[in-house]
Protein backbone atom coordinates (compact mmCIF):
# COMPACT_ATOMS: atom_id res chain seq x y z
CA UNK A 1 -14.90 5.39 15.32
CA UNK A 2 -13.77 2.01 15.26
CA UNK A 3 -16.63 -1.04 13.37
CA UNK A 4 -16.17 -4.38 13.74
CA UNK A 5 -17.12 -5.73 10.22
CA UNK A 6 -16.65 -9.24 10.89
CA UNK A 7 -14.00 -11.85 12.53
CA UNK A 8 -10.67 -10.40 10.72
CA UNK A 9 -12.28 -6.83 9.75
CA UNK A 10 -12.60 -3.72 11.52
CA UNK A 11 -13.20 -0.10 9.69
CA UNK A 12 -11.99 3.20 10.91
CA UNK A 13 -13.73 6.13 9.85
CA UNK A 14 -10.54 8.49 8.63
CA UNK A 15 -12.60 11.67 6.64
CA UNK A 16 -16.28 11.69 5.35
CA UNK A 17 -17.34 9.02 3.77
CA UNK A 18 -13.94 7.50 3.95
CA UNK A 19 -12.72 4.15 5.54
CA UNK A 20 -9.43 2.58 6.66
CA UNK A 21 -10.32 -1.01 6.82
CA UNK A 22 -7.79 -3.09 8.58
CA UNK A 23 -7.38 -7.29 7.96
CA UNK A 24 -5.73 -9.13 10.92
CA UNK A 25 -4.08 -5.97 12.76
CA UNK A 26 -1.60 -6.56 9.54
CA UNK A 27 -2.52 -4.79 6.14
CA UNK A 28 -4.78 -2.00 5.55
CA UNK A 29 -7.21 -0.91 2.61
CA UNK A 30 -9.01 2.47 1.87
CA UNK A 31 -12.84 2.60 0.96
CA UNK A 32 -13.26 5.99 -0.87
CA UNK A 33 -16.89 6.67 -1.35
CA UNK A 34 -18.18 8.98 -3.76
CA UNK A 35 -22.21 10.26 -4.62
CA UNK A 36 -21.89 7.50 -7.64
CA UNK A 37 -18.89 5.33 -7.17
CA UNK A 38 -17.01 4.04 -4.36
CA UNK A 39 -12.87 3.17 -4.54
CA UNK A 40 -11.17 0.00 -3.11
CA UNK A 41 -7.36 1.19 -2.65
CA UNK A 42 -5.61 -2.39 -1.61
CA UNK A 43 -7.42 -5.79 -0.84
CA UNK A 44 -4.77 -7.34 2.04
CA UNK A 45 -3.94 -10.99 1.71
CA UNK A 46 -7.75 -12.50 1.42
CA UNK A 47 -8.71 -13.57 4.91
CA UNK A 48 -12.01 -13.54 5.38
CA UNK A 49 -14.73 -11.82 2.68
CA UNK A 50 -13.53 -8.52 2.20
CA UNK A 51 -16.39 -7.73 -0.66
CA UNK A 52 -18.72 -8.88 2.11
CA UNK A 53 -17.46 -5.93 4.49
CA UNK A 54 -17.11 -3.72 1.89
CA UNK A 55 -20.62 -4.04 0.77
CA UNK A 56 -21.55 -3.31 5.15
CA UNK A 57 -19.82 0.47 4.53
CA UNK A 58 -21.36 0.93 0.68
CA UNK A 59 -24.11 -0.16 -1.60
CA UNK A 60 -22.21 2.14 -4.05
CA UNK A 61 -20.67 -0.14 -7.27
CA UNK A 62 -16.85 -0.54 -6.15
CA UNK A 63 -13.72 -0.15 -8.31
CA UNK A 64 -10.70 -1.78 -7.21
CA UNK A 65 -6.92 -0.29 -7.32
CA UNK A 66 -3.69 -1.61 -6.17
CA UNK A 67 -0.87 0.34 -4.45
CA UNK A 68 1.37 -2.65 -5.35
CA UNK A 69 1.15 -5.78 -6.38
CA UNK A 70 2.03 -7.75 -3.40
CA UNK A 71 -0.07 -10.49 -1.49
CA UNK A 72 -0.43 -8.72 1.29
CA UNK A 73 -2.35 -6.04 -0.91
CA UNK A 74 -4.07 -7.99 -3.89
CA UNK A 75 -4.86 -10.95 -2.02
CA UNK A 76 -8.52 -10.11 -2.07
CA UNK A 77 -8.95 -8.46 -5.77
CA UNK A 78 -10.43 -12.02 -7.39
CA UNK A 79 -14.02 -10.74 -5.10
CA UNK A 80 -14.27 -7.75 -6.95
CA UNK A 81 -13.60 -9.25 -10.34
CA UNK A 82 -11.02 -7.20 -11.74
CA UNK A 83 -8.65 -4.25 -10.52
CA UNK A 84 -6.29 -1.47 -11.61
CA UNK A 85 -2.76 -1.71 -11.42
CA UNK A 86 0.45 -0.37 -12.79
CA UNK A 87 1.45 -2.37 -15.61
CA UNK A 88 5.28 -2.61 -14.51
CA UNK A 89 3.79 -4.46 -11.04
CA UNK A 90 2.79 -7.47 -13.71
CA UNK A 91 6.43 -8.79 -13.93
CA UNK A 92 7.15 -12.32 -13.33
CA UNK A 93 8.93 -11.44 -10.14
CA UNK A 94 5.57 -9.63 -8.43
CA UNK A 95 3.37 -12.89 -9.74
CA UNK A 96 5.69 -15.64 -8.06
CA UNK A 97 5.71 -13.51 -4.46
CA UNK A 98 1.85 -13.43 -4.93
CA UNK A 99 1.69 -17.05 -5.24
CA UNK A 100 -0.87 -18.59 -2.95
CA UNK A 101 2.34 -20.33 -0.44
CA UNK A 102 3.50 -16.55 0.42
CA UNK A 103 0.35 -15.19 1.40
CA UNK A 104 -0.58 -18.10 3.40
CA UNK A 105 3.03 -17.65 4.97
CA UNK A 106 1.98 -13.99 5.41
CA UNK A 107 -1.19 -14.45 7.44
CA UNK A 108 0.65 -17.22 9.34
CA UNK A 109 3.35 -14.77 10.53
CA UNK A 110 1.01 -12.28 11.66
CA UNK A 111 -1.23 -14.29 13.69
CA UNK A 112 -3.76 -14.50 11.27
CA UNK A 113 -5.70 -17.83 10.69
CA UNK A 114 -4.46 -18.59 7.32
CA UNK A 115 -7.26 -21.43 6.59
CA UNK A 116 -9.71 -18.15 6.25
CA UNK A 117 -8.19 -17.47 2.73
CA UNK A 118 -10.78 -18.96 0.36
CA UNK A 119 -9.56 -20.16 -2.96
CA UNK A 120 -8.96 -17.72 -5.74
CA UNK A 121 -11.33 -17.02 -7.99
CA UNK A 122 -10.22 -15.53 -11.37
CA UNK A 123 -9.39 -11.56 -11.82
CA UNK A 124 -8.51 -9.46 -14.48
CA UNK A 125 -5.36 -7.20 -14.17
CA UNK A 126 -6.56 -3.78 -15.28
CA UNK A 127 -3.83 -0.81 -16.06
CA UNK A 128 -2.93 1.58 -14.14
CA UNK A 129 -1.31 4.44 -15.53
CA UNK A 130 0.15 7.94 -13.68
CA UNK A 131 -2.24 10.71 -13.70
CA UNK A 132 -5.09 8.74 -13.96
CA UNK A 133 -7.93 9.65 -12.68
CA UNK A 134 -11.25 7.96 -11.16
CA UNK A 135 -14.46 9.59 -10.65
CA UNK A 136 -16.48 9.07 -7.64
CA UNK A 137 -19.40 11.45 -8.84
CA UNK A 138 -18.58 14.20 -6.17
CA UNK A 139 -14.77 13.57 -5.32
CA UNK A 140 -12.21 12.42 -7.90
CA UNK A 141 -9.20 10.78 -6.77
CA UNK A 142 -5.66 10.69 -8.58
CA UNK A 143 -3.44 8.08 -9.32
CA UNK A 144 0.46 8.97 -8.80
CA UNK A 145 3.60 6.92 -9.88
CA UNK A 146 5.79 6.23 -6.73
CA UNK A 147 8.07 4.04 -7.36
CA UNK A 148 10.40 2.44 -5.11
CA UNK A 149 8.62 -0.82 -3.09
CA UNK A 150 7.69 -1.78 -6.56
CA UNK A 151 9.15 -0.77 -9.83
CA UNK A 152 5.01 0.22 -10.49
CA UNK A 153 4.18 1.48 -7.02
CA UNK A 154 1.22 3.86 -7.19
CA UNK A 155 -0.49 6.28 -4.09
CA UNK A 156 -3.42 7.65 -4.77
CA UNK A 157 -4.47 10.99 -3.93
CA UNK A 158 -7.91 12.25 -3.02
CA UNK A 159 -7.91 16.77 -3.04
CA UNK A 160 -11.53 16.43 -2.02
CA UNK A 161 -10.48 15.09 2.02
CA UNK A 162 -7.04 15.71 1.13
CA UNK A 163 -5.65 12.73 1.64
CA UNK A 164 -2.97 10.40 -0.13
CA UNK A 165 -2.20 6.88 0.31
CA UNK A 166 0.52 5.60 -0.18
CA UNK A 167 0.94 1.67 0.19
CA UNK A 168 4.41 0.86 1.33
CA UNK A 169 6.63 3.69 0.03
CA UNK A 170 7.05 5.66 2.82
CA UNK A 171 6.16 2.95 5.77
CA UNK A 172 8.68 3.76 9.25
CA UNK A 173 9.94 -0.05 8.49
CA UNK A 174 11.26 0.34 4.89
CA UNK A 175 11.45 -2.53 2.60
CA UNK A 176 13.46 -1.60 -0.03
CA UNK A 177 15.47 -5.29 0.13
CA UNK A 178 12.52 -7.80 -1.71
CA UNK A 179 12.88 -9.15 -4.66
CA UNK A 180 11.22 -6.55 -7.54
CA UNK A 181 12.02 -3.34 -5.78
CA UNK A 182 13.62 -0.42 -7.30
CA UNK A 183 17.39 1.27 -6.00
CA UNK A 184 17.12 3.86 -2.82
CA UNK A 185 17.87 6.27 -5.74
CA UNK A 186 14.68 5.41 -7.45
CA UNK A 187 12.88 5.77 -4.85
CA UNK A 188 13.48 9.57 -3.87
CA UNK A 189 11.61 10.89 -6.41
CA UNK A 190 8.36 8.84 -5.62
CA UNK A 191 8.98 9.63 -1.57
CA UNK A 192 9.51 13.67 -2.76
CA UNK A 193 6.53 13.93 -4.33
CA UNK A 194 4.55 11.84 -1.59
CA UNK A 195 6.11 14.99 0.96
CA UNK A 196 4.96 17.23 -1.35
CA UNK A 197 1.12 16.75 -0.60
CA UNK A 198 2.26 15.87 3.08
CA UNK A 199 4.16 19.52 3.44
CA UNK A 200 0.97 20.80 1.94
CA UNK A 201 -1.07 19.56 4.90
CA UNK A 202 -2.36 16.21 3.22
CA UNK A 203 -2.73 13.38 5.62
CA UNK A 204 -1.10 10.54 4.72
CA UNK A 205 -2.00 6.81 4.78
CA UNK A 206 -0.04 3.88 4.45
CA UNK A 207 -0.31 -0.12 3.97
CA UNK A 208 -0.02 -1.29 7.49
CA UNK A 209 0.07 -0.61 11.24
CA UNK A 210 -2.29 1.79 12.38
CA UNK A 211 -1.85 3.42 8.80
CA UNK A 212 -1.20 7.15 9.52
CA UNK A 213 1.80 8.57 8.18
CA UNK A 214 2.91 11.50 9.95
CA UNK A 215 4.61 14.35 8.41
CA UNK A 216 8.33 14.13 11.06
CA UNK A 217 7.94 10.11 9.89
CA UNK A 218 8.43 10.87 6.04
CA UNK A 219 10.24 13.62 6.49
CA UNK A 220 12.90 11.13 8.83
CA UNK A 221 12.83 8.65 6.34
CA UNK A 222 13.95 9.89 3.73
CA UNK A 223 16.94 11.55 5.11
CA UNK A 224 18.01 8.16 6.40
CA UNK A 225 17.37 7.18 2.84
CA UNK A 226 19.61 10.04 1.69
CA UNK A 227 22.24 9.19 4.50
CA UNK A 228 22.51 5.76 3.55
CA UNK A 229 22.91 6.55 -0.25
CA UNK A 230 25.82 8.17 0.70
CA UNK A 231 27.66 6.74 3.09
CA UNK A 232 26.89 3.59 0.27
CA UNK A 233 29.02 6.20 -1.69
CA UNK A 234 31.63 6.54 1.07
CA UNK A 235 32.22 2.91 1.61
CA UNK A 236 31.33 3.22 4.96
CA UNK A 237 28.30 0.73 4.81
CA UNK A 238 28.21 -2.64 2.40
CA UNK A 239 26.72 -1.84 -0.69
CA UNK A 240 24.57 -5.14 -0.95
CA UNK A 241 21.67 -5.83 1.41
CA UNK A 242 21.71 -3.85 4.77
CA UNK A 243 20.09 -2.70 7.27
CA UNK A 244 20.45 1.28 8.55
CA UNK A 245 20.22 2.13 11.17
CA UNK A 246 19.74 -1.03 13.16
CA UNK A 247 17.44 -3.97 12.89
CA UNK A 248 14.47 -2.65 15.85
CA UNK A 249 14.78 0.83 15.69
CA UNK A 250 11.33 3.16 15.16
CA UNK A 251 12.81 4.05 11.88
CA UNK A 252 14.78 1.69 9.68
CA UNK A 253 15.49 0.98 5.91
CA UNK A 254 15.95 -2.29 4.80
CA UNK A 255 17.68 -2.00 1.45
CA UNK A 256 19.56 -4.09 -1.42
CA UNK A 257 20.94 -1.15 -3.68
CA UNK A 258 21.43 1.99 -4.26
């Protein structure tokens, strides 16, 4: 069931008491309530008054986590005062691309009215740390490292729904070319474990789009990721920034290294 929460928020029920909440038809977040506590995964780029929605879904007291540290997934955190997120992800590189100019350039670029983003307030950068774990009261929900998008990438997996979330790891469009992320090589062992609890019948969620990450989708990427690595190897593509297979395919993996 689909919820209009206001003029740039709708929420999709995706498991009991569980919420994919989607800014602008652009970047999603993940409201994981609990009996006690409730779970923020991601706060998009800050259109609007996400803690406003939020508080329409649960009158639970919210903590806030971060996949990544990227505008188009922090850009709300200063509403909820402070938030968790993987130390690495604090690097100078991740705080100029969350500079208020990108976002703004963001929302523009996806059709989103970018005089909606209210001036940030202040927020406290919490760490995050893999294997760390958050209590809801009657679901717990685990923090795994997944590097790849980020050098501190985290998805966060819930056994209670079985679900996992993974920000932008394991998205069908790949970037793996921005400033701050890791080497394709890096990145396999973050995507093998996210397959893991996909082969294991988790579903998976990721940062944008309609946000379900299908099992054949993972599965494809990281073969191309694989394929790429070594025809890197081969000489047979550039070894500096490409794109494989083809800019505007279904699949594709923008990268830098490997």
């Amino acid at each position: 069931m689909l919820r209009t929460l206001d003029d740039y928020h709708t929420a999709e029920d995706i498991a009991p008491n569980t919420w994919r909440i989607d800014e602008n038809h652009f970047s999603n977040c993940y409201l994981l309530e609990g009996s006690e506590r409730a779970l923020l995964i991601d706060a998009a780029c800050g259109v609007g008054d996400l803690r406003a929605c939020v508080e329409e879904l649960t009158d639970k007291p919210v903590i806030a986590v971060a996949t990544h540290r990227h505008p188009d997934h922090v850009g709300a955190m200063w509403r909820f005062g402070s938030y968790a997120v993987n130390p690495a992800d604090n690097a100078l590189v991740y705080s100029f691309l969350c500079l208020p100019a990108f976002t703004r350039l963001l929302v523009k670029k996806s059709g989103g009215d970018a005089s909606a983003i209210a001036k940030q307030g202040r927020v406290s950068a919490l760490p995050l740390r893999d294997g760390q774990s958050f209590s809801l009261g009657d679901r717990t929900v685990l923090a795994r490292s997944t590097p790849g998008h980020t050098a501190g990438s985290m998805s966060f997996v819930d056994e209670k729904e079985r679900l996992i979330v993974t920000g932008d790891e394991m998205n069908p469009d790949l970037w793996m070319h921005l400033p701050g992320c890791t080497s394709l090589t890096v990145w396999q062992s973050g995507a093998d474990l996210i397959l893991g609890y996909l082969e294991r019948g988790y579903a998976g969620w990721y940062g944008h789009g309609d946000g379900r990450q299908s099992l054949d989708q993972a599965r494809e990427t990281r073969r191309l990721v694989s394929e790429v690595i070594e025809k890197c190897k081969r000489h047979e593509l550039g070894r500096g920034r490409g794109c494989y297979p083809a800019e505007g395919g279904s699949l594709v993996i923008r990268y830098r290294r490997i």
